[in-house]
Protein backbone atom coordinates (compact mmCIF):
# COMPACT_ATOMS: atom_id res chain seq x y z
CA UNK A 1 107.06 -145.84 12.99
CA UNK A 2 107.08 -148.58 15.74
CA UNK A 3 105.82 -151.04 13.14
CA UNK A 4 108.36 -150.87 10.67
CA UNK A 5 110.88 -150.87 13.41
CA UNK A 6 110.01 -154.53 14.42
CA UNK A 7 109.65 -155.17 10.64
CA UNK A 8 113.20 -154.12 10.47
CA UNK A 9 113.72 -156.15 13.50
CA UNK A 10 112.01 -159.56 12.25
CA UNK A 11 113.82 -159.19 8.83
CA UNK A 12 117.17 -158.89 10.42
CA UNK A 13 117.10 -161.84 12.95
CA UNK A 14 116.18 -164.01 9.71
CA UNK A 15 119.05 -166.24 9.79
CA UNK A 16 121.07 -166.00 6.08
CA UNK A 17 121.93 -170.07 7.19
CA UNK A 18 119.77 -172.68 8.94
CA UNK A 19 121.24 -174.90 11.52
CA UNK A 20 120.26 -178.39 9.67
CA UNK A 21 122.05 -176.60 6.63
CA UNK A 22 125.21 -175.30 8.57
CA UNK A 23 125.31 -179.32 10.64
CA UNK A 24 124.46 -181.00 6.94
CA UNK A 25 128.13 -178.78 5.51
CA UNK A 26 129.74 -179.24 8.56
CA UNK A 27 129.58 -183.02 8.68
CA UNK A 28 130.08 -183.40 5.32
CA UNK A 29 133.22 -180.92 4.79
CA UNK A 30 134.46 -183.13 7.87
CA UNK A 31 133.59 -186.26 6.30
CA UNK A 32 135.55 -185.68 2.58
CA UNK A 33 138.61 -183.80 5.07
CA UNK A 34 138.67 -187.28 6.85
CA UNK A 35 138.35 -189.22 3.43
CA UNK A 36 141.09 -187.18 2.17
CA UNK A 37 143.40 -187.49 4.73
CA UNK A 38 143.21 -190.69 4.72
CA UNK A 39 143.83 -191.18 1.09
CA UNK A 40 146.38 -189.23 1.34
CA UNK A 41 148.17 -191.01 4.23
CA UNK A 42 147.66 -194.03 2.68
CA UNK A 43 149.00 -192.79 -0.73
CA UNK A 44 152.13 -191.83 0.68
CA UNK A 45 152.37 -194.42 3.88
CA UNK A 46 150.78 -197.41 2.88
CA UNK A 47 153.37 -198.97 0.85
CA UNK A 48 156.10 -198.41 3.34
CA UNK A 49 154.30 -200.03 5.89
CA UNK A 50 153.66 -202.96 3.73
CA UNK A 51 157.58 -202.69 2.72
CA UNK A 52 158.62 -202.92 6.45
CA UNK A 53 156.19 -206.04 7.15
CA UNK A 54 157.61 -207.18 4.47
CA UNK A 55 161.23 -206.94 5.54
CA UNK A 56 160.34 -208.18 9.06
CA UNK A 57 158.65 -211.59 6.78
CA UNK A 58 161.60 -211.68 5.00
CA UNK A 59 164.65 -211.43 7.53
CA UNK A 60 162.07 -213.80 9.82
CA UNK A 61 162.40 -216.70 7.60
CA UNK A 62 166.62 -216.28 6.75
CA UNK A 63 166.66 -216.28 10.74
CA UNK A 64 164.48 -219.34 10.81
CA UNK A 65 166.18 -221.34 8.07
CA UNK A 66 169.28 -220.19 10.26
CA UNK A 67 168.23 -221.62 13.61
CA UNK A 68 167.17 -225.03 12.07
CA UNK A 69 170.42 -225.63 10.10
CA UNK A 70 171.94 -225.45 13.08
CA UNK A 71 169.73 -227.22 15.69
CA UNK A 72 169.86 -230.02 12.91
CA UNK A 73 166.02 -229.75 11.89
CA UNK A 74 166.74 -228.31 8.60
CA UNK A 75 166.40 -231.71 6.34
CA UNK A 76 163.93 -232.68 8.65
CA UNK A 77 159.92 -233.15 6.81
CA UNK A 78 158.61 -231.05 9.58
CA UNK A 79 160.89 -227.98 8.58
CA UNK A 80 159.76 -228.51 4.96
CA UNK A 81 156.24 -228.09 5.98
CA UNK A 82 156.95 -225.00 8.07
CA UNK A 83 159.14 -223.87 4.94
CA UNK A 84 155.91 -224.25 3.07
CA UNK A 85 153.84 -222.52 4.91
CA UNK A 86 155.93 -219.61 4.73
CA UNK A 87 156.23 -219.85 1.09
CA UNK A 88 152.53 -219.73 0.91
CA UNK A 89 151.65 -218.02 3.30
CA UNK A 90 153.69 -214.54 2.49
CA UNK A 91 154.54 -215.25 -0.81
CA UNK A 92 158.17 -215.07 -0.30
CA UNK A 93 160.77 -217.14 -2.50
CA UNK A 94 164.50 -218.87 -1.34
CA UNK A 95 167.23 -220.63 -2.52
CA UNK A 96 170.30 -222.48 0.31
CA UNK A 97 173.22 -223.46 -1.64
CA UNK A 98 176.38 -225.10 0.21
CA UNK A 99 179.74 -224.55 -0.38
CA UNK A 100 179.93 -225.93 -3.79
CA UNK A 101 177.10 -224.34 -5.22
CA UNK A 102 174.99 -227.37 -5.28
CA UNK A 103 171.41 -226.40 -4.48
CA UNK A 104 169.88 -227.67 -1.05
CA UNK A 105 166.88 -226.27 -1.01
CA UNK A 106 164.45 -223.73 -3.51
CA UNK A 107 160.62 -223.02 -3.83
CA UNK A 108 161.52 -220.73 -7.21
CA UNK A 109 160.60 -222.36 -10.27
CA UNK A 110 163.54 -220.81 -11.73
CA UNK A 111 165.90 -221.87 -9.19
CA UNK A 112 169.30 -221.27 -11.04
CA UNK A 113 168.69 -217.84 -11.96
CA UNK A 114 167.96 -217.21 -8.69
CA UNK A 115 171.30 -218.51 -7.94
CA UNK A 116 173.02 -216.45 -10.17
CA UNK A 117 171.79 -213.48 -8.92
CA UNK A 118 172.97 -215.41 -5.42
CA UNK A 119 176.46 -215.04 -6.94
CA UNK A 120 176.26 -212.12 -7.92
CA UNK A 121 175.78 -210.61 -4.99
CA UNK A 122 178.43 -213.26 -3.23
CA UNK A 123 181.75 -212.37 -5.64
CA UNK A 124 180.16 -209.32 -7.50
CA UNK A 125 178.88 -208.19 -10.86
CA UNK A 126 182.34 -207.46 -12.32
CA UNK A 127 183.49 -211.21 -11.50
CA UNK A 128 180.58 -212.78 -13.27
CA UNK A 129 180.61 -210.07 -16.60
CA UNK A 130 177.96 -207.28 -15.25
CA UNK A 131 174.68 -207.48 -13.78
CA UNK A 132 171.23 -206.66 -15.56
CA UNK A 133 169.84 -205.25 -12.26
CA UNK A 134 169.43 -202.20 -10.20
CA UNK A 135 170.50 -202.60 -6.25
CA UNK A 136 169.53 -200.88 -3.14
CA UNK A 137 171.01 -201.49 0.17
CA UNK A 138 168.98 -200.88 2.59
CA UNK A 139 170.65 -202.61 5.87
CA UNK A 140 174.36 -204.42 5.59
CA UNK A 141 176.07 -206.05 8.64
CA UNK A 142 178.72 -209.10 9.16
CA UNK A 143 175.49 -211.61 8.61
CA UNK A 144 173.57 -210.74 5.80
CA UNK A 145 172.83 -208.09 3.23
CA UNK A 146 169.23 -206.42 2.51
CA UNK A 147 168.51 -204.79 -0.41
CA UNK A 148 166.03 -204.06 -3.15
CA UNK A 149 167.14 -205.49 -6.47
CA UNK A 150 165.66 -204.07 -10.18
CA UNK A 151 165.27 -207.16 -12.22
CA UNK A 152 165.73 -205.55 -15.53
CA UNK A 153 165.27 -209.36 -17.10
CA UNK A 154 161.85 -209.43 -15.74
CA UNK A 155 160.89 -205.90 -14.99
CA UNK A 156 160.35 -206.04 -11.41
CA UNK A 157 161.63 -204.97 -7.96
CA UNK A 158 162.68 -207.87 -5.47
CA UNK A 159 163.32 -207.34 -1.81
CA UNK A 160 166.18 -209.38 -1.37
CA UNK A 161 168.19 -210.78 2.11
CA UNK A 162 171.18 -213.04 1.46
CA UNK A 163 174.22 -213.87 3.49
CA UNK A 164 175.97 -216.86 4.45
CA UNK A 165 174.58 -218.29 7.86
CA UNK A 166 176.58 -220.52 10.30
CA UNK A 167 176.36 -223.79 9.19
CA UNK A 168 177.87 -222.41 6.30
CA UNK A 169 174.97 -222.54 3.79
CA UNK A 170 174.40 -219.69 1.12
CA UNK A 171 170.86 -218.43 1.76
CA UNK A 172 168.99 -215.65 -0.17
CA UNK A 173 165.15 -214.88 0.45
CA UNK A 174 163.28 -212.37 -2.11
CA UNK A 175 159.83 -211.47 -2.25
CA UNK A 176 158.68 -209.10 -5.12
CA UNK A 177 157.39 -205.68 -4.39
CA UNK A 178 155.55 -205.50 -7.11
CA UNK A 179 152.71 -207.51 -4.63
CA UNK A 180 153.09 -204.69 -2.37
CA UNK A 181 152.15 -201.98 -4.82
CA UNK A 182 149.40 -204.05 -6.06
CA UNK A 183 148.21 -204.29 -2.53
CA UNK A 184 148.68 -200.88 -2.15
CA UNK A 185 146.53 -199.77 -5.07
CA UNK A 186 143.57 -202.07 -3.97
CA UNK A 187 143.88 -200.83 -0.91
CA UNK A 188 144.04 -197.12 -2.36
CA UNK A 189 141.36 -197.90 -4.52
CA UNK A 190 139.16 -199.76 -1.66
CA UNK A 191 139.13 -196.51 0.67
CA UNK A 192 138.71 -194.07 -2.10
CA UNK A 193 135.29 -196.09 -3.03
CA UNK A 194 134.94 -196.74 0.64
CA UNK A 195 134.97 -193.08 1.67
CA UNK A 196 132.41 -192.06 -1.24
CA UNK A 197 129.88 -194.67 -0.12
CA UNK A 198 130.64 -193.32 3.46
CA UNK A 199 130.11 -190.25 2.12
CA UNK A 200 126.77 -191.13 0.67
CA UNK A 201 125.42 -193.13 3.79
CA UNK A 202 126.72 -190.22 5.97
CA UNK A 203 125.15 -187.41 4.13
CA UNK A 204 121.69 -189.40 4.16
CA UNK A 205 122.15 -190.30 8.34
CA UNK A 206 123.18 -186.83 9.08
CA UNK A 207 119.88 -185.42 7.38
CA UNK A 208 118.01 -187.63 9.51
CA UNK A 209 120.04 -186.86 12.58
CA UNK A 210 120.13 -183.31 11.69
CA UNK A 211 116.26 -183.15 11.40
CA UNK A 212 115.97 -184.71 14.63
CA UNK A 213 118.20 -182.40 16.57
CA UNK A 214 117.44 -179.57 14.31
CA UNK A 215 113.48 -179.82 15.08
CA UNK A 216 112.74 -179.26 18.49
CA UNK A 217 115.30 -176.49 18.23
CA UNK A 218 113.31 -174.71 15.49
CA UNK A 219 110.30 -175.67 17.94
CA UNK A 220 111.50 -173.50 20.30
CA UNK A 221 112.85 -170.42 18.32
CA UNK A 222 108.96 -170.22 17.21
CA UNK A 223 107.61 -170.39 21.01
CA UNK A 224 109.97 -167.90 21.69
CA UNK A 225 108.99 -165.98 18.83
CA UNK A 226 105.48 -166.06 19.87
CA UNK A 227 105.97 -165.32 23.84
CA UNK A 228 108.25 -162.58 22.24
CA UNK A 229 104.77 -161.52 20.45
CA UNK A 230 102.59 -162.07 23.81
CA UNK A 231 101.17 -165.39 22.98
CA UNK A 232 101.67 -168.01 25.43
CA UNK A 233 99.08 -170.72 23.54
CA UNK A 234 102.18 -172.41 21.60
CA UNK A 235 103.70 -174.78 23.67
CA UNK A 236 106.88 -177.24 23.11
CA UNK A 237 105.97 -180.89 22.28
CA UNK A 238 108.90 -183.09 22.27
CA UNK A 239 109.90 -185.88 19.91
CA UNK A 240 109.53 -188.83 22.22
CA UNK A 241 106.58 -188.80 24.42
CA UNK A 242 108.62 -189.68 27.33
CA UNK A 243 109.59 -186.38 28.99
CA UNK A 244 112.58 -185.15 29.65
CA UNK A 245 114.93 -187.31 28.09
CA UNK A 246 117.57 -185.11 26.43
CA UNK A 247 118.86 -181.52 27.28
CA UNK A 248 116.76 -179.81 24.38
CA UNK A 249 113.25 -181.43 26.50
CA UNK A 250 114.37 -180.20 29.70
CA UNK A 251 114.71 -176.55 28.19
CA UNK A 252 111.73 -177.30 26.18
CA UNK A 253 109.48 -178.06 29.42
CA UNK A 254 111.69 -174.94 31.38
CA UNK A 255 110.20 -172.57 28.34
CA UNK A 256 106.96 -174.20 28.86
CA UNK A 257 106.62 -173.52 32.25
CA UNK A 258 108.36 -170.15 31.66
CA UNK A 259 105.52 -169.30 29.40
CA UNK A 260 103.07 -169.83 32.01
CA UNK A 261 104.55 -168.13 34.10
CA UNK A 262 104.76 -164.98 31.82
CA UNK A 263 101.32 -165.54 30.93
CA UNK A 264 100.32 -165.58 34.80
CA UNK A 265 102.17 -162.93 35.61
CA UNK A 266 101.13 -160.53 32.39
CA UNK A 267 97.30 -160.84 33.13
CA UNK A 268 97.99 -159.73 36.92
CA UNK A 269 99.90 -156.71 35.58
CA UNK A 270 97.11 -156.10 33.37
CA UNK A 271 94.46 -156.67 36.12
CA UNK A 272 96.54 -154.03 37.72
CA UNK A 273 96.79 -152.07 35.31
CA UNK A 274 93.01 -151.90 34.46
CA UNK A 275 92.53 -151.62 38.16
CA UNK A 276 94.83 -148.66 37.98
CA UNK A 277 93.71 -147.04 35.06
CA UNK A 278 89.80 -147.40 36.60
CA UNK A 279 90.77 -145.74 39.67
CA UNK A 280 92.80 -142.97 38.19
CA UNK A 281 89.11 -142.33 36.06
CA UNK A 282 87.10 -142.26 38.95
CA UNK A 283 89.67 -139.83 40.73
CA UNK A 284 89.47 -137.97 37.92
CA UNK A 285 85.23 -138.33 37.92
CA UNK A 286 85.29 -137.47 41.32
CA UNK A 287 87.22 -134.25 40.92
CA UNK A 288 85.50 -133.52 37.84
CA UNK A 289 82.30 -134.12 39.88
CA UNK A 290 83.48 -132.34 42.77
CA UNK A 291 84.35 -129.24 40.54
CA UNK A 292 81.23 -129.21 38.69
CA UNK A 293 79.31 -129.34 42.48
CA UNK A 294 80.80 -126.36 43.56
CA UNK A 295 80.14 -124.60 40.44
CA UNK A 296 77.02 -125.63 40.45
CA UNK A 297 75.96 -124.94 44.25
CA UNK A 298 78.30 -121.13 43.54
CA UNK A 299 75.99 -120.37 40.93
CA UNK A 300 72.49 -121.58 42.35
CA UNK A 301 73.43 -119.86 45.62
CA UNK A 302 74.84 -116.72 44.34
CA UNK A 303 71.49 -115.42 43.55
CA UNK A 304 69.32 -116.22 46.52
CA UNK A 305 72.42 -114.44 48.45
CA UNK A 306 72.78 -111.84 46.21
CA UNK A 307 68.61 -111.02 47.27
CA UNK A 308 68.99 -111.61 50.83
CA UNK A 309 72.06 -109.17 51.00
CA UNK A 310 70.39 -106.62 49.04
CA UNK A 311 67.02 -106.61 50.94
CA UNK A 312 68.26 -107.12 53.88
CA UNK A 313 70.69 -104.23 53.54
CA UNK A 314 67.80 -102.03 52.27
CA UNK A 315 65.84 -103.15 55.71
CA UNK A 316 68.65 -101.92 57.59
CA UNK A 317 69.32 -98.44 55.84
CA UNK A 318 65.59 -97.63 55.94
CA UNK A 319 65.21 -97.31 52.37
CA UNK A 320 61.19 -97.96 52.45
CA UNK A 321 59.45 -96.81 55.96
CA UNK A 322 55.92 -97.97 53.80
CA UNK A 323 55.45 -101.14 55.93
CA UNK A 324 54.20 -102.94 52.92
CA UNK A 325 57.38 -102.47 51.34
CA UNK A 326 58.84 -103.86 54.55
CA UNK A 327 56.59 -106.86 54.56
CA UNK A 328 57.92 -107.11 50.52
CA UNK A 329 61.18 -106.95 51.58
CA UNK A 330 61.15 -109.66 54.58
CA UNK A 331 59.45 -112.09 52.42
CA UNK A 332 61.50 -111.76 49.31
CA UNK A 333 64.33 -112.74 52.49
CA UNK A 334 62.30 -115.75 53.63
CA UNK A 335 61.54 -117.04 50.63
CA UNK A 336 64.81 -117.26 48.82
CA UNK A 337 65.99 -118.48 52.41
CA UNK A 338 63.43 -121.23 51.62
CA UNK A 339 64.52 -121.65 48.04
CA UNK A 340 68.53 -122.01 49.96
CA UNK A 341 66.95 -124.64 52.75
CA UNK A 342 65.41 -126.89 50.10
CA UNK A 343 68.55 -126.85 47.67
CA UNK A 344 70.81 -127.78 50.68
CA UNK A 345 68.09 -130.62 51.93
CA UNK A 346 67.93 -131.93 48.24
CA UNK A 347 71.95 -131.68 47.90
CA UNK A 348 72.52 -133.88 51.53
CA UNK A 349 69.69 -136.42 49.84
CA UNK A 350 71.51 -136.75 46.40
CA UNK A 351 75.17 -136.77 48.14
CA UNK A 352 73.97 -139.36 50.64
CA UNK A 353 72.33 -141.70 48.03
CA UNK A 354 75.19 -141.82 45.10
CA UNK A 355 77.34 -142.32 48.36
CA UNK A 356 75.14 -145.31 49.69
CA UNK A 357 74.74 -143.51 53.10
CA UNK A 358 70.87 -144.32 52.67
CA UNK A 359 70.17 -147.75 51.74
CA UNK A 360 66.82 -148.59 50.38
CA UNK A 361 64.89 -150.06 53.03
CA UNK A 362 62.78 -152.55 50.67
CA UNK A 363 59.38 -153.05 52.08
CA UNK A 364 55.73 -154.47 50.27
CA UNK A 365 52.96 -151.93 49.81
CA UNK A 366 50.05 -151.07 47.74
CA UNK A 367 51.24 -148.11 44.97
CA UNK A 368 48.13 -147.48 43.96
CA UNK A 369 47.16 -146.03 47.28
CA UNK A 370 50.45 -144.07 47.98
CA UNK A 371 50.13 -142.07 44.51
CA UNK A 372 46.24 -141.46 45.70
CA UNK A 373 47.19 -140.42 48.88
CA UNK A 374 50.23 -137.79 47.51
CA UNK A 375 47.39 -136.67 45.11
CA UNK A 376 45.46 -135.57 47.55
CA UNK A 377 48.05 -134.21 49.27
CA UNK A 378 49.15 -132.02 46.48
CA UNK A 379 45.77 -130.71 46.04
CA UNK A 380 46.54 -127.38 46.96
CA UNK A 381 49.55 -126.93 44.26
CA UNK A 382 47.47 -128.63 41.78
CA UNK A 383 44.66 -125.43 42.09
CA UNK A 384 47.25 -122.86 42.12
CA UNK A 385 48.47 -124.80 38.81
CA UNK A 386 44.83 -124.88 37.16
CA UNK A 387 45.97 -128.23 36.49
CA UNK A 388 43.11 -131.06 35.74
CA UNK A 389 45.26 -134.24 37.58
CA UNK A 390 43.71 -138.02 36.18
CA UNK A 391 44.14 -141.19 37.64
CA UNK A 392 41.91 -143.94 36.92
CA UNK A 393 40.13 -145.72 39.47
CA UNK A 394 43.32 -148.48 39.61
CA UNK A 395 42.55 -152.11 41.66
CA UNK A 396 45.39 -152.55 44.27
CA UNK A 397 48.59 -152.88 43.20
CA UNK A 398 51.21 -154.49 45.81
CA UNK A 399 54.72 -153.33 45.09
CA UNK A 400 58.57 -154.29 47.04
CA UNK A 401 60.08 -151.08 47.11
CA UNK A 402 61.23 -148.24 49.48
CA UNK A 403 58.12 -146.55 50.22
CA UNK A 404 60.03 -143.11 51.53
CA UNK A 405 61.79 -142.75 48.55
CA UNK A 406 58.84 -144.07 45.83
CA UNK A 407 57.19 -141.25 47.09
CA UNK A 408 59.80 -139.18 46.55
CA UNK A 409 60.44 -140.26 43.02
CA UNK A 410 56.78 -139.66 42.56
CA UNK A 411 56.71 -136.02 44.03
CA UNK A 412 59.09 -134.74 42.13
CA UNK A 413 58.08 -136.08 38.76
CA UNK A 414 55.08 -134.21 40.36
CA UNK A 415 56.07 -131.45 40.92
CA UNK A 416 57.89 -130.90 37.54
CA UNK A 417 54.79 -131.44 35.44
CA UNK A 418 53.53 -128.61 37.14
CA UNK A 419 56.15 -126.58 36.69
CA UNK A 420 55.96 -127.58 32.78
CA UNK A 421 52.61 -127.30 32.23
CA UNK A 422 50.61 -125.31 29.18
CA UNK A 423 48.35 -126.14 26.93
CA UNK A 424 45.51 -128.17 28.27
CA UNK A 425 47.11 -127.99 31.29
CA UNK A 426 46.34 -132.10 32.64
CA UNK A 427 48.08 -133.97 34.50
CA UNK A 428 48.16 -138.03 34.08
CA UNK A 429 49.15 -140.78 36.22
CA UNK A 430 49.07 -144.60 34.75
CA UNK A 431 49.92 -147.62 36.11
CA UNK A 432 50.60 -150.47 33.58
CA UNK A 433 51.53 -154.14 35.12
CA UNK A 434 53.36 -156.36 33.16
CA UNK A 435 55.28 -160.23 34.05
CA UNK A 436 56.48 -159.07 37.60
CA UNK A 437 56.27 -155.31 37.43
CA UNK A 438 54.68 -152.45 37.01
CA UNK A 439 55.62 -148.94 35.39
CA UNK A 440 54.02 -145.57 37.03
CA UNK A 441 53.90 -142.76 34.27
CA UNK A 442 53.63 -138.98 34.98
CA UNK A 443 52.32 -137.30 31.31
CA UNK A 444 52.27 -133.59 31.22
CA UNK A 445 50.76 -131.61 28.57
CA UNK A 446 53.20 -129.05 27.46
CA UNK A 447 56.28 -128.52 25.17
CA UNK A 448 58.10 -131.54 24.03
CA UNK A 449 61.89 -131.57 26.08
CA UNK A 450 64.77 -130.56 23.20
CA UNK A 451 66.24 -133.97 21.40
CA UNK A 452 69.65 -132.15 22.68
CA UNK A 453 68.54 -132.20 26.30
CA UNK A 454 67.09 -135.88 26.48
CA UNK A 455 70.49 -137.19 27.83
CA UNK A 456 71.27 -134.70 30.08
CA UNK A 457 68.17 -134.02 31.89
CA UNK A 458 68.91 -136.72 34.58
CA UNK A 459 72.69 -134.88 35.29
CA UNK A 460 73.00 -132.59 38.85
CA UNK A 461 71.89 -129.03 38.35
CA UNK A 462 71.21 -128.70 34.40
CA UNK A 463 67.97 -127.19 32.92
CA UNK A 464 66.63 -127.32 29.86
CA UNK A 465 65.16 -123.42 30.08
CA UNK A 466 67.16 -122.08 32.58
CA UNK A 467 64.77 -118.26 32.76
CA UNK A 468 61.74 -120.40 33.54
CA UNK A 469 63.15 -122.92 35.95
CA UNK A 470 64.16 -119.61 37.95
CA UNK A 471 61.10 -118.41 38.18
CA UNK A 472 59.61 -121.36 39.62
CA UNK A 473 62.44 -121.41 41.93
CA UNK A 474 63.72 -125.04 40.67
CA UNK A 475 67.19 -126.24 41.27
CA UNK A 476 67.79 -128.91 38.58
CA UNK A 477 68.80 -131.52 41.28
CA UNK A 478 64.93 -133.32 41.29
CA UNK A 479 65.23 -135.58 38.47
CA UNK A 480 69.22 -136.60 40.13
CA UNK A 481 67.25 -137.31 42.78
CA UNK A 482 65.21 -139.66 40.96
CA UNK A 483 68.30 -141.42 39.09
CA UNK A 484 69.78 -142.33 42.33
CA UNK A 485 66.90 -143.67 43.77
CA UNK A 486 66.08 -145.37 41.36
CA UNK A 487 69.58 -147.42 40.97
CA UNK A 488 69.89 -147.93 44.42
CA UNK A 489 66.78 -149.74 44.06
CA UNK A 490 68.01 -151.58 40.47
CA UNK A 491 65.33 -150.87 38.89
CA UNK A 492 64.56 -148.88 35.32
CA UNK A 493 63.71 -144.93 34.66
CA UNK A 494 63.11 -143.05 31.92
CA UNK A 495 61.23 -140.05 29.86
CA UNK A 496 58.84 -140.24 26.56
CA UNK A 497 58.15 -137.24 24.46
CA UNK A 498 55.14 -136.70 22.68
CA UNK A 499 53.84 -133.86 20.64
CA UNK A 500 51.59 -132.43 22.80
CA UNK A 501 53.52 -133.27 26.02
CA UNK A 502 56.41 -135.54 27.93
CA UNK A 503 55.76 -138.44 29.67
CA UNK A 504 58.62 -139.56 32.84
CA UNK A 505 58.41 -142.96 33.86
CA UNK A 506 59.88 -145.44 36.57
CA UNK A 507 59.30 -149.33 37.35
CA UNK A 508 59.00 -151.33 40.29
CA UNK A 509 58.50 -154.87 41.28
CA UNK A 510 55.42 -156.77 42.03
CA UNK A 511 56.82 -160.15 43.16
């Protein structure tokens, strides 16, 4: 269920638009809004602009042919030059008549119609039989006239001045509009182009740019993705290898270090945690463990109790006065009291080793004479047995072990092949040296231990036939006697079944 949640998750946060895509329409929605606006303010305010430069050209040159009439410079060459320059300059065209209509000066080719329309405006078109143009005034006042004339004759609109200045002369300046709109449409036409090649260029830069920006910031949304995920391997690279030169790098190398961090801190939580989890198991072992004891020690004690009570009880109420049945009676009592003594003694051994109260004191000796030596000290057991014990005739073997406790291993691997004898009854003890140590074997002949049991045989208190381990009064705490010993000293146990018999087995070191 959790799984297809982040599915769900991961499919939503898949963005419908990429940035690069969303910058790439941005820009370029921008770009043709700016190319149309200007278009269209240059549609509808170019040519006015044009028309009031034009206006300013115009009334500047009436002023100037003005000033040098009457400052005397008007017939002068150097005013014809400046005249000239005007002329070509703004492509303007005049006519100064005098008084009597005789022409003074003209850059028109066609100089007299000019100064009919001159008349024209003078006396007016009824006086002279009707005009063929259009007029529009556009500023009047006591010295001259502005307007914009619709020359029918040659299809075109003039913007006209005209007035009579001081020194008397009749003056009229026109330049044709029809300039202007031409300008206008190139100009039209020269942004419209203009803007589609910017368009173009744009488009192509803003890809670029937008990859550049666009990049790291993709970088990251996958770092975070993965530190999102618990993996802390992917790390931001930037674009230039100098660090730290733009906003995005700074955040790049603060996720970076953020990472670590995470990391860091994520495998101390789960040291922790581990740590945590392994102590709340052995609690748990150890009250397991600690339950399991007390069972055990209940159960193996209940019966030894259960006899001394009874006899002891029977001693006291005089049930038998026969004082063999007396002497039955006290040593049924001292010999489960025995049976109790040796459990406890075997219990405060096992509890102090798998505690490490009793640390192996390692020491060098010869093995082969310590297993002679308990051999002969067993002798007695080994009769009541009928048990035939063999041990070859072994050189001396030195050995770095605790010798207390090797003997101790060896007793009661001992003692429980005579306990689990039948058959031939034999007993045999081999030593076998190999590289730097040597393993002691204890073979019984008898019945093979149960595949089921193999595992468990080594574990506090269990017996594979529970009747006959009573009867020899055993306690099922020798052979976890032997594991602890054994691992205090690191070094390896075990047990081999045959058909006719079991073999148990423990190592030592020579060197």
């Amino acid at each position: 269920m959790d799984i297809r949640k982040d599915m769900a998750n991961s499919e939503n946060k898949k963005v419908k638009l990429s940035l690069r895509t969303e910058l790439n329409i941005l820009f370029l929605l921008v770009m043709v809004g700016m190319i149309v606006f200007l278009n269209i303010i240059t549609h509808f305010f170019l040519e006015r602009v044009y028309l009031s430069h034009q206006l300013d050209v115009v009334k500047n040159a009436y002023r100037s042919i003005d000033e040098a009439s009457t400052d005397g410079s008007f017939s002068t060459d150097e005013y014809d030059i400046e005249l000239q320059s005007i002329y070509d300059q703004y492509g303007i065209d005049l006519i100064v008549l005098d008084a009597d209509s005789q022409m003074i000066k003209s850059s028109s080719s066609d100089a007299d119609y000019m100064a009919h329309i001159l008349w024209e405006n003078l006396i007016g078109d009824s006086l002279l039989g009707g005009s063929d143009g259009v007029k529009r005034i556009i500023e009047k006042n006591e010295d001259y006239t502005i307007q914009i004339e619709n020359d029918k004759r040659l299809n075109t609109e003039y913007l006209e001045i005209w007035g009579v200045i001081d020194s008397g002369y009749i003056v009229m300046v026109r330049s044709a509009l029809a300039g202007i709109r031409e300008s206008v449409g190139i100009s039209n036409n020269f942004m419209l182009y203009a803007g589609i090649i910017a368009i173009i260029i744009g488009s192509i830069s803003i890809l670029y740019l937008s990859n550049r920006i666009t990049k790291p910031i993709l970088q990251l949304s996958k770092i975070s993705e993965e530190m999102k995920n618990l993996n802390f391997e992917a790390k931001y690279q930037p674009n230039n290898k100098k660090k730290n030169t733009n906003e995005i790098d700074i955040l790049g190398e603060n996720i970076n270090e953020l990472s670590e961090t995470l990391e860091s801190t994520i495998k101390e939580l789960k040291t922790a945690n581990n740590e945590l989890k392994q102590d709340i198991e052995r609690k748990e072992q150890i009250d397991e463990m600690r339950r399991e004891f007390l069972s055990n020690v209940s159960h193996e004690l209940k019966t030894p109790i259960a006899l001394i009570q009874g006899y002891a009880e029977g001693l006291e109420e005089g049930i038998s006065d026969d004082p063999e049945s007396m002497a039955f009676y006290c040593d049924v009592i001292r010999d489960e009291a025995s049976k109790m003594d040796t459990l406890v003694k075997k219990l405060l051994t096992l509890n102090q080793l798998e505690f490490g109260n009793d640390v192996a004191q390692m020491e060098r000796f010869d093995i082969t004479e310590t297993i002679k030596n308990y051999i002969k000290s067993a002798d007695i057991l080994t009769k009541q047995k009928n048990a035939s014990v063999h041990f070859d005739n072994y050189p001396p073997i030195y050995v770095w072990a605790d010798e207390f406790k090797t003997e101790e291993v060896l007793m009661n691997y001992f003692s429980n092949a005579l306990n689990h004898l039948s058959g031939d009854c034999i007993i045999e003890i081999k030593l076998k040296t190999y590289e730097d140590k040597v393993r002691i074997s204890v073979f019984n002949t008898g019945e093979p231990i149960p595949e089921d049991s193999i595992d468990h045989i080594w574990e506090k208190f269990y017996k594979v036939d529970k009747a006959r381990t009573r009867e020899y009064g055993g306690s099922g705490v020798g052979l976890s006697i032997v594991k602890a010993i054994m691992e205090s000293m690191h070094q390896g146990y075990g047990v081999n079944n045959y058909d006719n018999g079991v073999e148990f087995w423990f190592e030592l070191e020579t060197r």
